[in-house]
PDB file of N, CA and C in Angstrom:
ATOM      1  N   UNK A   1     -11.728 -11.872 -21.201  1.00  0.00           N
ATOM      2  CA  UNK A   1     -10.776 -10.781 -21.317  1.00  0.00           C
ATOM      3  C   UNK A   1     -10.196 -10.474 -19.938  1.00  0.00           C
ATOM      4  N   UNK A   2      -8.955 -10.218 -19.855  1.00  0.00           N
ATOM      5  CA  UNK A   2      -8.173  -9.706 -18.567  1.00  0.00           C
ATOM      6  C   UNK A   2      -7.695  -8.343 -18.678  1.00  0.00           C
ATOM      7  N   UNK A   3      -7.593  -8.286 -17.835  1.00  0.00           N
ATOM      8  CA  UNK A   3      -7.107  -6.813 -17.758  1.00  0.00           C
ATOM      9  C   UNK A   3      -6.128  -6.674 -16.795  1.00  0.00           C
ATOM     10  N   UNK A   4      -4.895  -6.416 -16.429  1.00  0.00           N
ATOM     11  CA  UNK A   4      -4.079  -5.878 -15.457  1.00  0.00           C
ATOM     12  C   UNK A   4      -4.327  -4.566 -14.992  1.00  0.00           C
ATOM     13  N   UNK A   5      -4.498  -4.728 -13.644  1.00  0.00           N
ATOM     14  CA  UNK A   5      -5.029  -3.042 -12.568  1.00  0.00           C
ATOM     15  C   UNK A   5      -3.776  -3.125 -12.107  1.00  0.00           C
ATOM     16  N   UNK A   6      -3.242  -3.504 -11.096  1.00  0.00           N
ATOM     17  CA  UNK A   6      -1.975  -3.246 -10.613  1.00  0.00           C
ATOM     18  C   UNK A   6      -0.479  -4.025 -10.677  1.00  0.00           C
ATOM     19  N   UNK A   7       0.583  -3.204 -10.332  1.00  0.00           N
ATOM     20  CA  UNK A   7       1.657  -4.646 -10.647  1.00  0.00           C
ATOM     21  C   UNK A   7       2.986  -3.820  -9.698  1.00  0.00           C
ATOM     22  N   UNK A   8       3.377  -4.709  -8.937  1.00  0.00           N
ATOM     23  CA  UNK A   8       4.030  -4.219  -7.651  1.00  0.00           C
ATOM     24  C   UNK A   8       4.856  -5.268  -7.511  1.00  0.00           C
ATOM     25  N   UNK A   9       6.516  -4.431  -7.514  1.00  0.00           N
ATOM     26  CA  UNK A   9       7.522  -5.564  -7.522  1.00  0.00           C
ATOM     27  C   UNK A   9       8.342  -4.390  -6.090  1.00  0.00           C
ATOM     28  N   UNK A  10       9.069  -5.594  -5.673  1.00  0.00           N
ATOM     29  CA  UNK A  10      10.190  -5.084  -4.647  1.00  0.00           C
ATOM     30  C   UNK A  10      11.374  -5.489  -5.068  1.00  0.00           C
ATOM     31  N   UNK A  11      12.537  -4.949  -5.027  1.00  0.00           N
ATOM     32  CA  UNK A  11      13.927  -5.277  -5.473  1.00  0.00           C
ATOM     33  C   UNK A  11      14.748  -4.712  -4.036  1.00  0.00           C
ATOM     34  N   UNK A  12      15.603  -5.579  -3.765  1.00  0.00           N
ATOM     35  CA  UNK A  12      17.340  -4.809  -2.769  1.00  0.00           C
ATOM     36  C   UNK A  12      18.175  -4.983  -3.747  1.00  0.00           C
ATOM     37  N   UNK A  13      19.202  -3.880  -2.958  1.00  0.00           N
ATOM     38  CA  UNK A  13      20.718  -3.772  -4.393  1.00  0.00           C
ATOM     39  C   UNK A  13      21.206  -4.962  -3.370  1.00  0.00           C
ATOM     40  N   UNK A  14      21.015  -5.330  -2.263  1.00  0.00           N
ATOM     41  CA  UNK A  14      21.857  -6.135  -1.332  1.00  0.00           C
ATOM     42  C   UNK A  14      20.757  -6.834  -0.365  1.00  0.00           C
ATOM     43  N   UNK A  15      21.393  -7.634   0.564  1.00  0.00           N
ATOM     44  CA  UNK A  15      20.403  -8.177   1.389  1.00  0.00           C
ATOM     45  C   UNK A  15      20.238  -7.276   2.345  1.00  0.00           C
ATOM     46  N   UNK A  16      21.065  -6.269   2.665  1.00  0.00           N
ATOM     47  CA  UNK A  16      21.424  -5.427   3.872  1.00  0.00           C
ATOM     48  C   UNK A  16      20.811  -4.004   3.519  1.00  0.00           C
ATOM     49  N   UNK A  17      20.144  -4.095   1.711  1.00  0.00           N
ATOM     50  CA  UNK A  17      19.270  -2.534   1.260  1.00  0.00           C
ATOM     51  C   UNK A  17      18.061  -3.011   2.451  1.00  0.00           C
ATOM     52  N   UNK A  18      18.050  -0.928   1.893  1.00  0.00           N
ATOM     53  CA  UNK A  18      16.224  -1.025   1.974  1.00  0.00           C
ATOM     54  C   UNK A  18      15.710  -1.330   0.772  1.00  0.00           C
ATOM     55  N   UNK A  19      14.945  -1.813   1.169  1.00  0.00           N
ATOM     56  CA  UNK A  19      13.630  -2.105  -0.137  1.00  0.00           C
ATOM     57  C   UNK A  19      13.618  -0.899  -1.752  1.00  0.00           C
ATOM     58  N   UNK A  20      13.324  -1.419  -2.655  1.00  0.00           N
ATOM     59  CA  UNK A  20      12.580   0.063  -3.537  1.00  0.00           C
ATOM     60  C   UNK A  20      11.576  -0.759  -3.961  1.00  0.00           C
ATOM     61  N   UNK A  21      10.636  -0.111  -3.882  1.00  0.00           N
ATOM     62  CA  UNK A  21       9.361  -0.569  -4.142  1.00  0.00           C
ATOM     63  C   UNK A  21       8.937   0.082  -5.600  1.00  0.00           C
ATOM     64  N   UNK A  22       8.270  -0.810  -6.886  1.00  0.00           N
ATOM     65  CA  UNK A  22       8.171  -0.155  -8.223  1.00  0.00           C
ATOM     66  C   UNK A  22       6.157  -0.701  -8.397  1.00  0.00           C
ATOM     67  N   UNK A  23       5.781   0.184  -8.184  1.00  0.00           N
ATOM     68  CA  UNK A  23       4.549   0.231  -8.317  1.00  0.00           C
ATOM     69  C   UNK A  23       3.462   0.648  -9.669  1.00  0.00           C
ATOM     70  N   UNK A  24       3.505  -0.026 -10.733  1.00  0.00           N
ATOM     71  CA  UNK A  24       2.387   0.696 -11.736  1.00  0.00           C
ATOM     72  C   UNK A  24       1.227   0.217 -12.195  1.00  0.00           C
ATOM     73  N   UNK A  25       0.261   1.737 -11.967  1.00  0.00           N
ATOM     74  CA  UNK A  25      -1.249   1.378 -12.334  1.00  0.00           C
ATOM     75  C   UNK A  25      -0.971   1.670 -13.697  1.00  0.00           C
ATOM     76  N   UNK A  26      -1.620   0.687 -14.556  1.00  0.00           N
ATOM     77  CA  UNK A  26      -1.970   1.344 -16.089  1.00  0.00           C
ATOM     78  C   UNK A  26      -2.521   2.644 -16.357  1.00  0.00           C
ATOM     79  N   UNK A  27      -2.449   3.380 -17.499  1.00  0.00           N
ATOM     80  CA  UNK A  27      -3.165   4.673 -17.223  1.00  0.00           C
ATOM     81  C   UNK A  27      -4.999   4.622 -18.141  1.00  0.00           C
ATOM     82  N   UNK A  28      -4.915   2.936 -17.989  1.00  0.00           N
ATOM     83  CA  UNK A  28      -6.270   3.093 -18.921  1.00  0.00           C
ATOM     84  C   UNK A  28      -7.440   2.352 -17.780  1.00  0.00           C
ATOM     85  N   UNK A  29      -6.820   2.319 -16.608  1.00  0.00           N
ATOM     86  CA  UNK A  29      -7.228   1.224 -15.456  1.00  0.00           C
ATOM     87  C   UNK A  29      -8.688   2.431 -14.457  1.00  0.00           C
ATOM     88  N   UNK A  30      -9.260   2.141 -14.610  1.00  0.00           N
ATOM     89  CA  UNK A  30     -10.522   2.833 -13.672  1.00  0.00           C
ATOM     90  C   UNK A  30     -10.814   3.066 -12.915  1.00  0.00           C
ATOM     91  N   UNK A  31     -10.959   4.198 -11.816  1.00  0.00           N
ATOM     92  CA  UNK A  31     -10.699   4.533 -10.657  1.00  0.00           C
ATOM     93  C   UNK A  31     -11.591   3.622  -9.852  1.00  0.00           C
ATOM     94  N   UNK A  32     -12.992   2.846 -10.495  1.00  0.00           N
ATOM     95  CA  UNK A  32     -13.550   1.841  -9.378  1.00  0.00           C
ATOM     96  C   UNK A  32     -13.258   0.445  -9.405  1.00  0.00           C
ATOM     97  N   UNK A  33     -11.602  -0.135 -10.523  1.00  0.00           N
ATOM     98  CA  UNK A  33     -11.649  -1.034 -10.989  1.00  0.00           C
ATOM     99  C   UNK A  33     -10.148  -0.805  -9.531  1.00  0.00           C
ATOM    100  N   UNK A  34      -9.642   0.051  -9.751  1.00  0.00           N
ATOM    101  CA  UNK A  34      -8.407   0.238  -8.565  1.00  0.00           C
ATOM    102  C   UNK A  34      -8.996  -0.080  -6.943  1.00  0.00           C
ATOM    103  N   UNK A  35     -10.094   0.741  -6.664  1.00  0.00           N
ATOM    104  CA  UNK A  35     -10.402   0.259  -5.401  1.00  0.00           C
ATOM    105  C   UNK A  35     -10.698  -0.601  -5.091  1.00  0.00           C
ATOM    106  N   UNK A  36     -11.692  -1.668  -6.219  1.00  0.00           N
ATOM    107  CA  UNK A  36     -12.259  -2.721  -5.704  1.00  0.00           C
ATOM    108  C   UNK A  36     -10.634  -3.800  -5.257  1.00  0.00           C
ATOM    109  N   UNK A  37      -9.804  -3.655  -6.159  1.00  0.00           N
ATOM    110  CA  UNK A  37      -8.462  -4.688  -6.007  1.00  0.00           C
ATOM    111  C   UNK A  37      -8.255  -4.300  -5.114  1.00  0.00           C
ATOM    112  N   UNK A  38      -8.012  -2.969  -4.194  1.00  0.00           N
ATOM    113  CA  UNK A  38      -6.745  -2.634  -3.447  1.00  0.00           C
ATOM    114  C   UNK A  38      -8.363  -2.827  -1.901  1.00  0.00           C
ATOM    115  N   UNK A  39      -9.384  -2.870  -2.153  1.00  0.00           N
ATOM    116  CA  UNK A  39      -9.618  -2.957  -1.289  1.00  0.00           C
ATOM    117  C   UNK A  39     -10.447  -4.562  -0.943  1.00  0.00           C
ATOM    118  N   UNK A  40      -9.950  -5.416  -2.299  1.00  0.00           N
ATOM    119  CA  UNK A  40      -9.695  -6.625  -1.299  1.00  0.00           C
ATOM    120  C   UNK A  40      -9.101  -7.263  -0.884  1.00  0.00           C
ATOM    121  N   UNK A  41      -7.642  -6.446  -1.105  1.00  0.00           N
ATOM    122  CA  UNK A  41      -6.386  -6.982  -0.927  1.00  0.00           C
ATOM    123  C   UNK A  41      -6.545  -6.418   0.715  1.00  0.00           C
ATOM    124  N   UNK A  42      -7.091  -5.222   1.041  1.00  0.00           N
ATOM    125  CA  UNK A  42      -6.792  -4.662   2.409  1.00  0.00           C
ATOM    126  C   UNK A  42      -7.751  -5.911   3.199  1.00  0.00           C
ATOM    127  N   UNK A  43      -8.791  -6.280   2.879  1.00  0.00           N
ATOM    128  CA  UNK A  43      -9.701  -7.259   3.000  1.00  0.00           C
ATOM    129  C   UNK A  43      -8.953  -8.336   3.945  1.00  0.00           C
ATOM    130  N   UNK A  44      -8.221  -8.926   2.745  1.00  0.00           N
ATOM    131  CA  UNK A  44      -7.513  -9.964   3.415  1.00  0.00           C
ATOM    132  C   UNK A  44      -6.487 -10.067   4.057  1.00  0.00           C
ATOM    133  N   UNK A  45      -5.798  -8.678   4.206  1.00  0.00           N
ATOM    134  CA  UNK A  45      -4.176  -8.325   4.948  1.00  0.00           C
ATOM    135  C   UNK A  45      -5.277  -8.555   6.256  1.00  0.00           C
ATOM    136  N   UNK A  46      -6.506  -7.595   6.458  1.00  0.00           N
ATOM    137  CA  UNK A  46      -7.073  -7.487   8.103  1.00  0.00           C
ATOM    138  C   UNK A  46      -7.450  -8.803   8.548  1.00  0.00           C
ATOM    139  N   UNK A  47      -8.160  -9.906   7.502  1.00  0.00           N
ATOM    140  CA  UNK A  47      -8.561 -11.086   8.058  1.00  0.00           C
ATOM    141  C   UNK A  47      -7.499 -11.577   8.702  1.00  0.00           C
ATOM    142  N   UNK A  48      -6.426 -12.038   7.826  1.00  0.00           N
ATOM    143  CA  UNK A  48      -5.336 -12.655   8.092  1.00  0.00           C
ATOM    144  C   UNK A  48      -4.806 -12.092   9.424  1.00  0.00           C
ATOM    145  N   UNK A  49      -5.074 -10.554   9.237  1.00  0.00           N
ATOM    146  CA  UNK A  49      -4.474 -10.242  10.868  1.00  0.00           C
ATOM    147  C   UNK A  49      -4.919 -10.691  12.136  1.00  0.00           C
ATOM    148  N   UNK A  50      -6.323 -10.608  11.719  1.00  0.00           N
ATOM    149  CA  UNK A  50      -7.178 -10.872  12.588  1.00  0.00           C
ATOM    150  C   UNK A  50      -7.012 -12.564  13.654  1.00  0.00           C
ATOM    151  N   UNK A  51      -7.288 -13.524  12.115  1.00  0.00           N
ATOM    152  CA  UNK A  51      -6.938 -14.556  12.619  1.00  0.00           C
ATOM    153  C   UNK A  51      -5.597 -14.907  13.025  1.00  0.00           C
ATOM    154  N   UNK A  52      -4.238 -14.294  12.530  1.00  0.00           N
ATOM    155  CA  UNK A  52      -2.924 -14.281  13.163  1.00  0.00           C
ATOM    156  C   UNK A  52      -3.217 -14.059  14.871  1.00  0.00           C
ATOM    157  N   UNK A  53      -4.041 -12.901  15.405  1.00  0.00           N
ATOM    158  CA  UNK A  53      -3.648 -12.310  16.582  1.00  0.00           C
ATOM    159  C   UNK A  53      -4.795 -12.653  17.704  1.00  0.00           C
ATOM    160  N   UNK A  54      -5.811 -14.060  16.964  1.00  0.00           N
ATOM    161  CA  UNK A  54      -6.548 -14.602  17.457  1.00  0.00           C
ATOM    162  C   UNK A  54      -7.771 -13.413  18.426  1.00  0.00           C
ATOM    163  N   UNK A  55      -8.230 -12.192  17.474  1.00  0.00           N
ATOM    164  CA  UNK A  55      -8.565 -11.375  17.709  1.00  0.00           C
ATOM    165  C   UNK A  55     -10.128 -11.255  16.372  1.00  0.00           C
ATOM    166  N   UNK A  56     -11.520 -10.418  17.303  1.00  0.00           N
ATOM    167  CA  UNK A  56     -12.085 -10.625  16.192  1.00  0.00           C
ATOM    168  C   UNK A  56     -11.996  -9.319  15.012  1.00  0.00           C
ATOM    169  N   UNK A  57     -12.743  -9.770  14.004  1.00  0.00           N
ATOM    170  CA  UNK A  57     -12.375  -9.331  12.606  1.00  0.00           C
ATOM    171  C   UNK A  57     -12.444  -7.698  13.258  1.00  0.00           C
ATOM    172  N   UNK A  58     -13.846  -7.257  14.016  1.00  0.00           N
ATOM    173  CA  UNK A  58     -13.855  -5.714  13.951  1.00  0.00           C
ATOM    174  C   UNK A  58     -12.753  -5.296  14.579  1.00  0.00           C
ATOM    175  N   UNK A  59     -11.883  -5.914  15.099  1.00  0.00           N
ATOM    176  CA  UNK A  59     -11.357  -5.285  16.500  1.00  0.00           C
ATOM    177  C   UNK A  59      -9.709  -4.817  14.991  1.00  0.00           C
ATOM    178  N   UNK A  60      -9.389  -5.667  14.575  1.00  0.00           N
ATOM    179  CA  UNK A  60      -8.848  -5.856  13.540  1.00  0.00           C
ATOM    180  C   UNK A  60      -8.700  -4.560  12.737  1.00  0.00           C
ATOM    181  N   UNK A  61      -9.781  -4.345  11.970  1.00  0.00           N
ATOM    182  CA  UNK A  61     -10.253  -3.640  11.533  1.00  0.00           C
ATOM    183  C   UNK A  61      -9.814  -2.366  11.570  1.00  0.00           C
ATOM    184  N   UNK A  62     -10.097  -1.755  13.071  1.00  0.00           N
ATOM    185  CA  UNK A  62      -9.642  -0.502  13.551  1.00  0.00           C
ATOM    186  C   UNK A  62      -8.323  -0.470  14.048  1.00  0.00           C
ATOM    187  N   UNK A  63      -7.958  -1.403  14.298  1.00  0.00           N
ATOM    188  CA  UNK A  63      -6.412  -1.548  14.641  1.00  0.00           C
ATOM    189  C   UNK A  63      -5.700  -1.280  13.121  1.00  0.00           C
ATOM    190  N   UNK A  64      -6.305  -1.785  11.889  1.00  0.00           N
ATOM    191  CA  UNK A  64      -5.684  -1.603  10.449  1.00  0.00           C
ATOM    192  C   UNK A  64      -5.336  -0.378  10.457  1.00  0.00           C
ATOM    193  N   UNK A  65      -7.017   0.286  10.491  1.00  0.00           N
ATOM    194  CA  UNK A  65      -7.705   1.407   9.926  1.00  0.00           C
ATOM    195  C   UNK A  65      -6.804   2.719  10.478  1.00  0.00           C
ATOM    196  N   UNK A  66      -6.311   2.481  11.755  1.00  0.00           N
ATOM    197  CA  UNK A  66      -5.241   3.238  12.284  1.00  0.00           C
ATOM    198  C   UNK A  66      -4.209   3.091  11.824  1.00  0.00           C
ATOM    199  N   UNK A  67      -3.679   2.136  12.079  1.00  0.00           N
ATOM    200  CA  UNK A  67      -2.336   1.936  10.852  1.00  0.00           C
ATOM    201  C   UNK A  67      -1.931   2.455   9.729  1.00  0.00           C
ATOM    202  N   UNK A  68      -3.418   2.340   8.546  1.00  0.00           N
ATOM    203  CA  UNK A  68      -3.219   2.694   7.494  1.00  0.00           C
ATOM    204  C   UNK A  68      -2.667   4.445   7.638  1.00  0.00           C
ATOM    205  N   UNK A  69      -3.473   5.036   8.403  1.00  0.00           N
ATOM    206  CA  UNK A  69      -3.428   6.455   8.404  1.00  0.00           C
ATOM    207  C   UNK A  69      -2.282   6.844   8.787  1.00  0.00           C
ATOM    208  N   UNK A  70      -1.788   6.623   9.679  1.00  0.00           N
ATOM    209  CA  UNK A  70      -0.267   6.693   9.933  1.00  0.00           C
ATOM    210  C   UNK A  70       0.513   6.682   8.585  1.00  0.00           C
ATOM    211  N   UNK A  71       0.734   5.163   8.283  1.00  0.00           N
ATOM    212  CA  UNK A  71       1.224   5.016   6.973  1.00  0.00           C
ATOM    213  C   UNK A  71       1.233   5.705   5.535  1.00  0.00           C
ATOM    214  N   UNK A  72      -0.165   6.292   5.620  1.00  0.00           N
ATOM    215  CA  UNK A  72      -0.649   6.860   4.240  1.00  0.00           C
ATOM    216  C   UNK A  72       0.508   8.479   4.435  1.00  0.00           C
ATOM    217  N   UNK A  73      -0.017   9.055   5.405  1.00  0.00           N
ATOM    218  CA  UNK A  73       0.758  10.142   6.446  1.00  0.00           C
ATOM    219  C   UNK A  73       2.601   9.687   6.364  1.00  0.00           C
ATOM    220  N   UNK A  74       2.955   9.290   6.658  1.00  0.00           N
ATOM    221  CA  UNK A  74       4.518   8.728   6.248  1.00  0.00           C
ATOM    222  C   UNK A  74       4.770   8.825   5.052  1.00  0.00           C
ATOM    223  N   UNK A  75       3.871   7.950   3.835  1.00  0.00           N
ATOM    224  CA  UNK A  75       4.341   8.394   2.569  1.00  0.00           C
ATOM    225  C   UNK A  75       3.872   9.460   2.239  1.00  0.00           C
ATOM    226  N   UNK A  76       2.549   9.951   2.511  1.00  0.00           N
ATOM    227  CA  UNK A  76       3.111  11.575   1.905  1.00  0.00           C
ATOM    228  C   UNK A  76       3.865  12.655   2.049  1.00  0.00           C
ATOM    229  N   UNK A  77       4.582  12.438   3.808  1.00  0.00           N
ATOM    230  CA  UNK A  77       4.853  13.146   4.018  1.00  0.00           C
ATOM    231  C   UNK A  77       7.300  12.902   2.655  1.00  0.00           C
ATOM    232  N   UNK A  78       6.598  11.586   3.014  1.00  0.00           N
ATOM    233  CA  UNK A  78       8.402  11.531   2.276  1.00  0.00           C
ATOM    234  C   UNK A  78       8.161  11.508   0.884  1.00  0.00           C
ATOM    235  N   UNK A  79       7.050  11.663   0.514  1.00  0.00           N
ATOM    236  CA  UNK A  79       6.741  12.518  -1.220  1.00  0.00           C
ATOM    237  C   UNK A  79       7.154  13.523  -1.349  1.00  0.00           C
ATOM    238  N   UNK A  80       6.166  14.567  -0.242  1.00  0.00           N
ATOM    239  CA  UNK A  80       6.637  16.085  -0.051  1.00  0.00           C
ATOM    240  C   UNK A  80       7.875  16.606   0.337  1.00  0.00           C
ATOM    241  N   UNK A  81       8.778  15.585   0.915  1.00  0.00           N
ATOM    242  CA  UNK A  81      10.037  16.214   1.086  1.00  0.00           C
ATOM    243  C   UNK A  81      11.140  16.232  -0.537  1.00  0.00           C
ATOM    244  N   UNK A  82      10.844  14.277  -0.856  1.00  0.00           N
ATOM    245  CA  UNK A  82      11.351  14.252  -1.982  1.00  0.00           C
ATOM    246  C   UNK A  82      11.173  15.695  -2.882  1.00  0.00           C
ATOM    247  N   UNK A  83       9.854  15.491  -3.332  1.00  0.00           N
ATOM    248  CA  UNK A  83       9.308  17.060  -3.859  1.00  0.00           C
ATOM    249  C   UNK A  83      10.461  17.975  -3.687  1.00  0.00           C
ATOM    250  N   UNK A  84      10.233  18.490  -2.570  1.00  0.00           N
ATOM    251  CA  UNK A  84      11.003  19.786  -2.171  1.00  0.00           C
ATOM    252  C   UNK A  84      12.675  19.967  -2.467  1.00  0.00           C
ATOM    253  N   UNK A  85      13.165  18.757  -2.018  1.00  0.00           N
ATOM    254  CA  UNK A  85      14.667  18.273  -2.383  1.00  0.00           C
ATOM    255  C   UNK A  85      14.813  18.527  -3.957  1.00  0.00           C
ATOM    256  N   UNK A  86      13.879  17.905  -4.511  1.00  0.00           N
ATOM    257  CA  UNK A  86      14.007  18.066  -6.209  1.00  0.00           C
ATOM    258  C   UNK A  86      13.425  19.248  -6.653  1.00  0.00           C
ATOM    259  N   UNK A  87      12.866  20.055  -5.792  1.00  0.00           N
ATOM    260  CA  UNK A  87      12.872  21.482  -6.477  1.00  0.00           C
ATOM    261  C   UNK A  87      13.634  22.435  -6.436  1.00  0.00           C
ATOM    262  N   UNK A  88      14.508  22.048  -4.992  1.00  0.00           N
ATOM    263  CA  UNK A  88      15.643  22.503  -4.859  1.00  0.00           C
ATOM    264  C   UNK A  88      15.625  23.772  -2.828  1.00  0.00           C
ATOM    265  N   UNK A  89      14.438  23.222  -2.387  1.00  0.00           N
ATOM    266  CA  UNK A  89      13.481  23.925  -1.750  1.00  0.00           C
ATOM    267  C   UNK A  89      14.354  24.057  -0.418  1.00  0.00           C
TER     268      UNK A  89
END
C-alpha cells in the first residue's frame, strides 16, 4: 500500500516570474508520517551541501539549521502580512 504525504509543484507565468509554489499535504496524512519525509528530505539537502562545499556533515548542519530559521521567519512573516492585507488591516 502507498500512500502520498506530500506533493509540491512550482509553476512561472513567464521565464522572467517569480516562482508560485503549490504545496499539498493530504488531510488524512499523520503528523509523524510528515516529519519523517520532510525530515529526510532536509537530510539530504544538508549532505549534499555538505559534500558540494567540501565541508564536514556537522559543520553543514548548523550552517542549514541557521538558514532554515531565517527562512521559516520570512515565510511567516509574508503569511502575516498576506493575512493582514486580506483582512483589510
Amino acid at each position: 500500500m502507498q500512500k502520498p504525504i506530500i506533493n509540491a509543484t512550482v509553476s512561472r507565468a513567464s521565464v522572467n516570474a517569480d516562482p508560485t509554489f503549490k504545496i499539498v499535504v493530504p488531510p488524512n496524512v499523520e503528523t509523524n508520517e510528515l516529519e519523517y519525509v520532510l525530515t529526510r528530505v532536509m537530510y539530504n539537502m544538508v549532505r549534499i551541501y555538505a559534500r558540494g562545499k567540501h565541508i564536514p556533515f556537522e559543520d553543514a548542519l548548523v550552517q542549514y539549521k541557521e538558514a532554515m530559521a531565517v527562512h521559516i521567519g520570512v515565510v511567516h512573516d509574508q503569511e502575516q502580512k498576506a493575512k493582514e492585507e486580506q483582512d483589510g488591516r
